[in-house]
N, C-alpha and C. Protein backbone atom coordinates (compact mmCIF):
# COMPACT_ATOMS: atom_id res chain seq x y z
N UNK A 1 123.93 30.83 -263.36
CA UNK A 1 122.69 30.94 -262.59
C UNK A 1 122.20 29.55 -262.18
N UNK A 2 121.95 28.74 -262.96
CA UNK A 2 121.55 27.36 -263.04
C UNK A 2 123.09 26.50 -262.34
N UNK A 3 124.01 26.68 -262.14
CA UNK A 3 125.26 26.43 -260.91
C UNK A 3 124.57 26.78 -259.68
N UNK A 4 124.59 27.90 -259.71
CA UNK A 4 124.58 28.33 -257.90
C UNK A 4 123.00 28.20 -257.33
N UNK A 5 122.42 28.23 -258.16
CA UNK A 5 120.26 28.10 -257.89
C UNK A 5 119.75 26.97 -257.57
N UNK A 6 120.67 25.58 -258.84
CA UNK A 6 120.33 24.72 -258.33
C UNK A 6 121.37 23.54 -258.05
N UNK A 7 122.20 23.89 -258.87
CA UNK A 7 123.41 22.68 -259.10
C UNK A 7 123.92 22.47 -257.51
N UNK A 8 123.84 23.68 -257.10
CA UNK A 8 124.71 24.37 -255.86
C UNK A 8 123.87 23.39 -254.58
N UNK A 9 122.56 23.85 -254.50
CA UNK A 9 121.50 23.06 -253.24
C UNK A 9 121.08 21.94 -253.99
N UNK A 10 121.31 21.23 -255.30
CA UNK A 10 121.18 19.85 -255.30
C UNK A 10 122.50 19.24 -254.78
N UNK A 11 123.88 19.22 -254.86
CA UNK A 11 124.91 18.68 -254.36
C UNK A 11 124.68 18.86 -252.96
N UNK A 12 124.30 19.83 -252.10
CA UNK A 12 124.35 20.26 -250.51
C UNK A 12 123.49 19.21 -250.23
N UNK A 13 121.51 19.28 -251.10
CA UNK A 13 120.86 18.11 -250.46
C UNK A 13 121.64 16.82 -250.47
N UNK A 14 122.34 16.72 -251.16
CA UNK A 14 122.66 15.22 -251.65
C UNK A 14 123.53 14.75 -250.32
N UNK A 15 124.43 15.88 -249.91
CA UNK A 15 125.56 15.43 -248.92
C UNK A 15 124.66 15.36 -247.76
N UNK A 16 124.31 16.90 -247.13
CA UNK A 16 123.44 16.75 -245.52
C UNK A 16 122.56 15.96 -245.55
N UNK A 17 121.80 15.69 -247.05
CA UNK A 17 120.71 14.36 -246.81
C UNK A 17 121.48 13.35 -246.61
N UNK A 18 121.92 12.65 -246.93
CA UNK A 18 122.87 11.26 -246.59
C UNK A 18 123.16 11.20 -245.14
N UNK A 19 123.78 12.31 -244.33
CA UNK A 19 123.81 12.32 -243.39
C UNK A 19 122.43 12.38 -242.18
N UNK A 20 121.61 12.91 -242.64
CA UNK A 20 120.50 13.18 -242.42
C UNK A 20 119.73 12.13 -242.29
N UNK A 21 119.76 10.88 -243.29
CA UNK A 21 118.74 9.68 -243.75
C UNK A 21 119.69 8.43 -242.56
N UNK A 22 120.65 8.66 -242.68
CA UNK A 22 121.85 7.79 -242.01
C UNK A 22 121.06 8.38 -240.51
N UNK A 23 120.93 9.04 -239.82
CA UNK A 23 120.44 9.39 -238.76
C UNK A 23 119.20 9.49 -238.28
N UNK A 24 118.48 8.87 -239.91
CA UNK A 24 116.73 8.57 -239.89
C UNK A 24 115.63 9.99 -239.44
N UNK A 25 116.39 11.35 -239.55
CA UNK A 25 115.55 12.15 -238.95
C UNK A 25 116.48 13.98 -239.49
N UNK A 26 115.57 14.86 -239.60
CA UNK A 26 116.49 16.27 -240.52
C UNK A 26 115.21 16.65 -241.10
N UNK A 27 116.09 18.31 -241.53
CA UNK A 27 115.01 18.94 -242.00
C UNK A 27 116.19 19.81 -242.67
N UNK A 28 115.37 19.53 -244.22
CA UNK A 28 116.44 20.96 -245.34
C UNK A 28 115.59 21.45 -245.86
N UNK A 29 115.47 22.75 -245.67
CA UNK A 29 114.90 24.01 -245.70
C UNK A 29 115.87 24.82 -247.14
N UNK A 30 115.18 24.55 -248.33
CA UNK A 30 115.84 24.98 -249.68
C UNK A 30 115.36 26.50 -250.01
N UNK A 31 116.03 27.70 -250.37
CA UNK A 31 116.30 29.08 -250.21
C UNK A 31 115.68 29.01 -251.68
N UNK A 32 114.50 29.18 -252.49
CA UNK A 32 113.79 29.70 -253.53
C UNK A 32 113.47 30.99 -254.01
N UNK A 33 112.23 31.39 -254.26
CA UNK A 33 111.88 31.92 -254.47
C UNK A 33 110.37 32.67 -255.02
N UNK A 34 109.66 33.57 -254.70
CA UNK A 34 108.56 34.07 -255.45
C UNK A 34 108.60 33.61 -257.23
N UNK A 35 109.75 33.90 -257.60
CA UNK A 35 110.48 33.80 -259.58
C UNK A 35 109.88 31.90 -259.79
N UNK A 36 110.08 31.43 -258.46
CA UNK A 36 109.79 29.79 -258.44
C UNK A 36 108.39 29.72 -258.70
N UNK A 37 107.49 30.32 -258.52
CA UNK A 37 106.30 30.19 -257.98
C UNK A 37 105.55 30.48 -259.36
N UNK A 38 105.86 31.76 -259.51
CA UNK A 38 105.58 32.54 -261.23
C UNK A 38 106.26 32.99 -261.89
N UNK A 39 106.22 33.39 -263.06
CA UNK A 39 106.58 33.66 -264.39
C UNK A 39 107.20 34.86 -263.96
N UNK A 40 108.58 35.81 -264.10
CA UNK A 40 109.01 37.14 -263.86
C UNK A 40 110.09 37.78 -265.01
N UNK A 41 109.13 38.36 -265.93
CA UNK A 41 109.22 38.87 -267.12
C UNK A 41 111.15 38.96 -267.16
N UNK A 42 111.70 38.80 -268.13
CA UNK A 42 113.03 39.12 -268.44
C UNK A 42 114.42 38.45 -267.64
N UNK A 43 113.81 37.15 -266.78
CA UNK A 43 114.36 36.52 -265.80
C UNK A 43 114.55 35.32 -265.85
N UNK A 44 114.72 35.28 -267.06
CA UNK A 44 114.28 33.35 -267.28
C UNK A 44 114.98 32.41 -267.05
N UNK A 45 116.60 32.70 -266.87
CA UNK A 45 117.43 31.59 -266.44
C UNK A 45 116.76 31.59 -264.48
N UNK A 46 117.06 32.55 -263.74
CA UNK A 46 116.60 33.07 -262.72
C UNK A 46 115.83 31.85 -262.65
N UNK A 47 114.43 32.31 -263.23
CA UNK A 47 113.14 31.90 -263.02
C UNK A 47 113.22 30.10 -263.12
N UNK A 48 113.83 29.92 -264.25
CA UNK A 48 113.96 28.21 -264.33
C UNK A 48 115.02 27.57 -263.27
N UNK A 49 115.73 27.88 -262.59
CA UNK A 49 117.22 27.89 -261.41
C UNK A 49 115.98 27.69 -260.50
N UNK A 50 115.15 28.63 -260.07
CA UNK A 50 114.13 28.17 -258.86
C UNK A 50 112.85 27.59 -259.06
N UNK A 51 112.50 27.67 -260.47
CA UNK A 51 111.33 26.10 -260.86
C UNK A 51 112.07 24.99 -259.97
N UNK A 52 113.25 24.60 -261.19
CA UNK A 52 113.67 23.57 -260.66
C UNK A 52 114.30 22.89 -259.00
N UNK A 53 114.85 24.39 -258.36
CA UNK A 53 114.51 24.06 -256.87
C UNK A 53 113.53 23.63 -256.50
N UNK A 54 112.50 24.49 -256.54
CA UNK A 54 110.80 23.65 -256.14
C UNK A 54 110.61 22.07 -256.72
N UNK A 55 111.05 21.89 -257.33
CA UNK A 55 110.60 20.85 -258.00
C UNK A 55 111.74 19.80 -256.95
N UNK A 56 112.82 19.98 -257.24
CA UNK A 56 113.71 19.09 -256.45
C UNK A 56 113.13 19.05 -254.87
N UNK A 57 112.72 20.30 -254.84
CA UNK A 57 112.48 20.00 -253.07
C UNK A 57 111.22 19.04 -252.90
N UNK A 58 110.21 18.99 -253.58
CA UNK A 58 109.09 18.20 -253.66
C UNK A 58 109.55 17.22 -253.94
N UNK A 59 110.64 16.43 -254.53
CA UNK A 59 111.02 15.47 -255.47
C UNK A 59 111.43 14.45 -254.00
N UNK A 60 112.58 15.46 -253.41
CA UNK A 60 113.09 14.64 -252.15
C UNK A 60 112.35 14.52 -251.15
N UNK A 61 111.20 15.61 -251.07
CA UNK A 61 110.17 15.36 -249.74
C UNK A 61 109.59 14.07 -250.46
N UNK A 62 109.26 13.65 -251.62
CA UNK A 62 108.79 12.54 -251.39
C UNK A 62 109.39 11.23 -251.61
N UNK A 63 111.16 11.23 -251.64
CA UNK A 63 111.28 10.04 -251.55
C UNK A 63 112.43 10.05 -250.13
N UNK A 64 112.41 11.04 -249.77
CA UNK A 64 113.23 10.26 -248.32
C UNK A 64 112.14 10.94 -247.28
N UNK A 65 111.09 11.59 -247.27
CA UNK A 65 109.78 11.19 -246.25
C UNK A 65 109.77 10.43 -245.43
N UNK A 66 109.60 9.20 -246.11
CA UNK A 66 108.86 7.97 -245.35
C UNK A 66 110.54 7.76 -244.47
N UNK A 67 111.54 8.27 -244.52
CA UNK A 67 112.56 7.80 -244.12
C UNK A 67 113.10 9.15 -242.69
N UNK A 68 112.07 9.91 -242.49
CA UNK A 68 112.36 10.89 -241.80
C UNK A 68 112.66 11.93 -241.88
N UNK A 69 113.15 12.24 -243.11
CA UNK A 69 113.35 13.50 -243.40
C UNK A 69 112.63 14.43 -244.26
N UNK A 70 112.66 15.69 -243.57
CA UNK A 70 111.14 16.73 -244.18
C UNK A 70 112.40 17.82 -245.27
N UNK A 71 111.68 17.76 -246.31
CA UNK A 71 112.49 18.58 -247.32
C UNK A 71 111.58 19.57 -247.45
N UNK A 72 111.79 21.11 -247.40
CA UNK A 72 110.43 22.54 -247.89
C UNK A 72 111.45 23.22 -248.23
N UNK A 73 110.42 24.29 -248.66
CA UNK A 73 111.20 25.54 -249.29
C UNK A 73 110.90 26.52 -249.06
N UNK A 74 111.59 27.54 -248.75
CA UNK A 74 110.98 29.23 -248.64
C UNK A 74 111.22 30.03 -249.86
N UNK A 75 110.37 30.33 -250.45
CA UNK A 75 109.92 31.30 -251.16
C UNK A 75 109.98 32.95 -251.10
N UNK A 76 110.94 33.40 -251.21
CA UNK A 76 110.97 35.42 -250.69
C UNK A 76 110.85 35.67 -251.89
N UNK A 77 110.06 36.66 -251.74
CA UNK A 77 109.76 38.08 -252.91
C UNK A 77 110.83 38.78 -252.53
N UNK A 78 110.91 39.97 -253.17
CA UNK A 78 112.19 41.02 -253.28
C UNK A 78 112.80 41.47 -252.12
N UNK A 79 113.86 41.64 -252.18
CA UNK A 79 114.44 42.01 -250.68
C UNK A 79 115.58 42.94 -251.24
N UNK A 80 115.92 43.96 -250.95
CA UNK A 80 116.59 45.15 -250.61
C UNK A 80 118.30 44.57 -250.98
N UNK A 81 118.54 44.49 -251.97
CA UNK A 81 120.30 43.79 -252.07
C UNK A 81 121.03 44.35 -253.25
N UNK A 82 122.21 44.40 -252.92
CA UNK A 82 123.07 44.73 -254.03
C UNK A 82 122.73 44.16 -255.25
N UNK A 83 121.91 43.50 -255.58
CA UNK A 83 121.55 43.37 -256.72
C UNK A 83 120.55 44.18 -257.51
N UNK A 84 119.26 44.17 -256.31
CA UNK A 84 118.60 44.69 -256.70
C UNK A 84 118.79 46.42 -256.91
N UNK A 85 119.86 47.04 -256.12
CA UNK A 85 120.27 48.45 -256.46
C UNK A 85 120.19 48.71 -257.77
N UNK A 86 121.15 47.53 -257.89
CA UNK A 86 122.11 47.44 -259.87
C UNK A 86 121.47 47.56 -260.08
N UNK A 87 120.05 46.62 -260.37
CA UNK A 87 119.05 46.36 -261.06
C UNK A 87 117.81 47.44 -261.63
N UNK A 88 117.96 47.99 -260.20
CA UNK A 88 117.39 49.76 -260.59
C UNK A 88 118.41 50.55 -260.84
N UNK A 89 119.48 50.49 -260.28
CA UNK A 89 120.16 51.75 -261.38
C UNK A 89 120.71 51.80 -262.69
N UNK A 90 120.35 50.31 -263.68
CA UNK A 90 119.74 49.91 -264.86
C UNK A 90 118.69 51.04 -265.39
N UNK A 91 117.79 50.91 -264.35
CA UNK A 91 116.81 51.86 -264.85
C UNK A 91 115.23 50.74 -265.11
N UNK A 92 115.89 49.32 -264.70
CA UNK A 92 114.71 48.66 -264.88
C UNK A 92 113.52 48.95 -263.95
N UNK A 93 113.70 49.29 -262.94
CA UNK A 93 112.02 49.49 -262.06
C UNK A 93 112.31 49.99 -261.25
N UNK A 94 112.21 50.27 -260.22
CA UNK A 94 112.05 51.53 -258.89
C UNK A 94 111.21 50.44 -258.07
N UNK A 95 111.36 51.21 -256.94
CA UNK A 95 110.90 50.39 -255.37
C UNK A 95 109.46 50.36 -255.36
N UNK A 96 108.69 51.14 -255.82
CA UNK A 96 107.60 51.43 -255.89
C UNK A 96 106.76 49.99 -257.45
N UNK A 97 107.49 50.19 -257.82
CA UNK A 97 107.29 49.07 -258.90
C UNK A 97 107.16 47.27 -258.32
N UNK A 98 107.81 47.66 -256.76
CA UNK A 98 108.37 46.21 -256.91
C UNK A 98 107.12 46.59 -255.46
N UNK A 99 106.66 47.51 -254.95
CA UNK A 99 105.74 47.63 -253.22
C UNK A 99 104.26 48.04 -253.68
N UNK A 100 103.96 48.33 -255.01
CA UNK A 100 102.74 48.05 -255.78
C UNK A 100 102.18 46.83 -256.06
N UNK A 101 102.90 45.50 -255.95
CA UNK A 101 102.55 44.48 -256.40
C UNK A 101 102.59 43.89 -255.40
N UNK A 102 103.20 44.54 -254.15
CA UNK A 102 102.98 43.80 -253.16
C UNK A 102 101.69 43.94 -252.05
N UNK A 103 100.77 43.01 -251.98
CA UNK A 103 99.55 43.53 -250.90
C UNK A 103 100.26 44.17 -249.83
N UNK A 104 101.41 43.85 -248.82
CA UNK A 104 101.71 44.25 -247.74
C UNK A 104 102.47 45.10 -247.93
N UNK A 105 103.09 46.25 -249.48
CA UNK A 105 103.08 47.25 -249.16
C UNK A 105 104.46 47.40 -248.95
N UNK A 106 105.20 46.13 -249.13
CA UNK A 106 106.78 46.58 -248.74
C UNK A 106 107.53 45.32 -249.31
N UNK A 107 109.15 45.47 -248.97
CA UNK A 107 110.41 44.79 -249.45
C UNK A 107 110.35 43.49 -248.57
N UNK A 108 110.27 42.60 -248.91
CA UNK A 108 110.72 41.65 -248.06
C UNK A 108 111.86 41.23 -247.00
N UNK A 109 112.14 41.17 -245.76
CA UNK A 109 113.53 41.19 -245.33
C UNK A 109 114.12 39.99 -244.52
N UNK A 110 115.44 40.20 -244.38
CA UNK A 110 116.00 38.98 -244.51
C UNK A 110 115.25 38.34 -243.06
N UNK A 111 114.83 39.02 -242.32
CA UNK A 111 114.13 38.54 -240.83
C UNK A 111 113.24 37.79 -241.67
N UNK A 112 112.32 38.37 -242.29
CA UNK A 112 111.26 37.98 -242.72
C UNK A 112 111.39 35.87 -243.01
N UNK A 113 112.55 35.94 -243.64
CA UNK A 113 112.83 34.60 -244.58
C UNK A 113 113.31 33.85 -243.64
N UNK A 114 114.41 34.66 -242.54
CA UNK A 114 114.40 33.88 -241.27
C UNK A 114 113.43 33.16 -240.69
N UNK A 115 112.60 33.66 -240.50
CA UNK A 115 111.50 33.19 -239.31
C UNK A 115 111.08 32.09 -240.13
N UNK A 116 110.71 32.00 -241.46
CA UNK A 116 110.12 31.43 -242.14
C UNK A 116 110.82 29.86 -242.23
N UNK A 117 112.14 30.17 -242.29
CA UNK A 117 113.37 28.94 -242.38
C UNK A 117 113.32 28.23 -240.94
N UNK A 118 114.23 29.17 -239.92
CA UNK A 118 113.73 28.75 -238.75
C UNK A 118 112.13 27.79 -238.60
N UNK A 119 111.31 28.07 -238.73
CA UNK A 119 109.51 27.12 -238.81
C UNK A 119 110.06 26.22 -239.15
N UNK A 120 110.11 25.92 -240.54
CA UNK A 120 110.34 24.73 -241.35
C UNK A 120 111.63 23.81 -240.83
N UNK A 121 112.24 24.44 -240.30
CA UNK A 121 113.24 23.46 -239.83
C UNK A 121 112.77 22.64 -238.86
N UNK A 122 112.11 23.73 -237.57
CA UNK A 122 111.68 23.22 -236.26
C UNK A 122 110.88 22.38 -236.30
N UNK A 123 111.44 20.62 -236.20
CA UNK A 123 110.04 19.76 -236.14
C UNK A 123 109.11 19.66 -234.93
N UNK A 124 109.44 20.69 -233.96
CA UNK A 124 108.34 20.62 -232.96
C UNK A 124 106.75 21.20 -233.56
N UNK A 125 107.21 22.74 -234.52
CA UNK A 125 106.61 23.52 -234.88
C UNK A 125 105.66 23.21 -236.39
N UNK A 126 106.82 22.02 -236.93
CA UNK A 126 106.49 22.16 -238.79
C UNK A 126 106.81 20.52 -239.34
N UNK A 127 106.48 19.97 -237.70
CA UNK A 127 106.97 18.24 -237.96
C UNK A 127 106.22 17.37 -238.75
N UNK A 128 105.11 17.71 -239.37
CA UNK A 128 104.19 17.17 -240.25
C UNK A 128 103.94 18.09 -241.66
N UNK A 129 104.70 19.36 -241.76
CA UNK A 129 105.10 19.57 -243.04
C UNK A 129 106.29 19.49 -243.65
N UNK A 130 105.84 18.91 -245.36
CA UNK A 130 106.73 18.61 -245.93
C UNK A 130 106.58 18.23 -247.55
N UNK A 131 107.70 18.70 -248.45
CA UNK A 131 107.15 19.46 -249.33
C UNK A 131 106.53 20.34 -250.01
N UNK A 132 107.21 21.56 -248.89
CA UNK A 132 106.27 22.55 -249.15
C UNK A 132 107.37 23.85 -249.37
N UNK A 133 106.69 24.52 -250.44
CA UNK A 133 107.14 25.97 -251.15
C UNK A 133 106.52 26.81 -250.46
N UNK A 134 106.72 27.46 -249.52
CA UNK A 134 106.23 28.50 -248.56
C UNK A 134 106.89 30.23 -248.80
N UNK A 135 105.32 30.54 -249.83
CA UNK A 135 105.92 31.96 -250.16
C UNK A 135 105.71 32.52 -248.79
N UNK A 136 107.25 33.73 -249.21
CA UNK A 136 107.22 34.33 -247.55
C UNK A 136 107.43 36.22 -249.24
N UNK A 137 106.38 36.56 -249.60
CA UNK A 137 106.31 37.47 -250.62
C UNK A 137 105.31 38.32 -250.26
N UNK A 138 104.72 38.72 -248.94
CA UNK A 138 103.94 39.24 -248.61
C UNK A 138 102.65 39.46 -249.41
N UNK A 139 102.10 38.37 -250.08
CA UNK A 139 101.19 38.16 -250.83
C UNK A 139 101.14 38.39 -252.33
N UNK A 140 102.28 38.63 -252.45
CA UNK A 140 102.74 38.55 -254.09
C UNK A 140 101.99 37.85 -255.20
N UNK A 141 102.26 36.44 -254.82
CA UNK A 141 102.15 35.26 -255.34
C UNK A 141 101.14 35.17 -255.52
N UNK A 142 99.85 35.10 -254.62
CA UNK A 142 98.55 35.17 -254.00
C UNK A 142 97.13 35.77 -255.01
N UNK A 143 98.32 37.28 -255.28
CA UNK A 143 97.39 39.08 -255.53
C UNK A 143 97.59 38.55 -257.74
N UNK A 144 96.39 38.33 -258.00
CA UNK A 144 96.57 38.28 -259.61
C UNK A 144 95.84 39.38 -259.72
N UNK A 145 95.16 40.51 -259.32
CA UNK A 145 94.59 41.91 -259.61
C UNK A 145 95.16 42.45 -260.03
N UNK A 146 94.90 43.72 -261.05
CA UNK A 146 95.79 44.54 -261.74
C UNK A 146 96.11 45.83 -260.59
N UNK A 147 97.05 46.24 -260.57
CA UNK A 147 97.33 47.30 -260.09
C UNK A 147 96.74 48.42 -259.15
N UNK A 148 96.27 49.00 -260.48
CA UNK A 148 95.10 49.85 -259.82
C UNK A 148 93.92 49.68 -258.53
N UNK A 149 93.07 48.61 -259.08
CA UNK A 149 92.38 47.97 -257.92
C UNK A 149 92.92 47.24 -256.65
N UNK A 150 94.42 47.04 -256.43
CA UNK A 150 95.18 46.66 -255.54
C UNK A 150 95.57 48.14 -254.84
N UNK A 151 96.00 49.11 -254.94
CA UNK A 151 96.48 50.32 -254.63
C UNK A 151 95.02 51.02 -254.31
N UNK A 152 94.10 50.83 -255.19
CA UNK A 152 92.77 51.79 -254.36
C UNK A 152 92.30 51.29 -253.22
N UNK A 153 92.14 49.75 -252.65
CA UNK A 153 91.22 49.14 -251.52
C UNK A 153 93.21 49.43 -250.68
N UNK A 154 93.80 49.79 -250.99
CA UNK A 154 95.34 49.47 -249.73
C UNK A 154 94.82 50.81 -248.53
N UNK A 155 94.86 50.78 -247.63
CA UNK A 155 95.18 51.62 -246.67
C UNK A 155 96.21 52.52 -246.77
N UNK A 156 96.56 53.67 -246.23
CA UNK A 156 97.44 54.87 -246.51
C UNK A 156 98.83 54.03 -245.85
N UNK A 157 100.19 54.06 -245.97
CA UNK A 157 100.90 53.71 -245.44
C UNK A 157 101.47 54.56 -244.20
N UNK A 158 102.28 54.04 -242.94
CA UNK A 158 102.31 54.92 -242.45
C UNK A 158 103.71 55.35 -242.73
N UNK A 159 104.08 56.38 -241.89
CA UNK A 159 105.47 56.97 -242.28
C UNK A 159 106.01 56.86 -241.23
């Protein structure tokens, strides 16, 4: 977990940044997570694999900055994947488990994280941010209410 979470996008920053700093100008956009952001019960290698992304990505936004290059991160809440199938057909949680906690009511998708990556790259659009963990969790991160009072003020969904 701690290979591919972080070992994996610290070696990648290390190479495209070099190239990147050598050309005085770039933007790496590091693939995180909501698990980065907070605590997610029973997940803890997970959860520490994307601490420490966040942390690296802040680490390099602030020392090759001043040198041109903008380092952020996107942040996705749950998204619909062969993992997460497994993961419910474990028997650990159901969809509803994971669109209760979400204010907006749904799965996150890979468009979603797109658009979000795409921004952060575009320095026309995101040329003065940097160092930044940008949950794209449809308010996940955000919502510390319990349950209940999140699901009574929600609107009916549509079908």
């Amino acid at each position: 977990m701690i290979d591919v979470n972080l070992t994996g996008p610290f070696l990648l920053c290390r190479e495209f940044g070099a190239l990147m700093l050598s050309a005085g100008a770039g933007s790496i956009v590091n693939v995180a997570s909501v698990a980065g952001l907070r605590g997610v019960s029973h997940r803890v290698a997970y959860n520490a694999s994307k601490h420490g992304l966040i942390g690296l990505t802040s680490t390099l936004a602030a020392e090759w900055g001043g040198r041109g290059l903008r380092v952020n991160a996107v942040c996705p809440g749950w998204i619909k994947t062969e993992m997460d199938a497994e993961d419910q057909g474990g028997g650990a949680y159901t969809d509803r488990d994971i669109t209760d906690q979400v204010p907006l009511a749904r799965f996150a998708t890979p468009e979603d994280v797109a658009m979000a990556v795409a921004f952060l790259a575009d320095p026309t659009k995101s040329g003065f941010i940097n160092g930044a963990a940008l949950p794209v969790d449809g308010g996940w991160s955000s919502d510390a209410s319990w349950t209940s009072l999140r699901l009574r003020s929600r609107r009916p969904l549509q079908s």
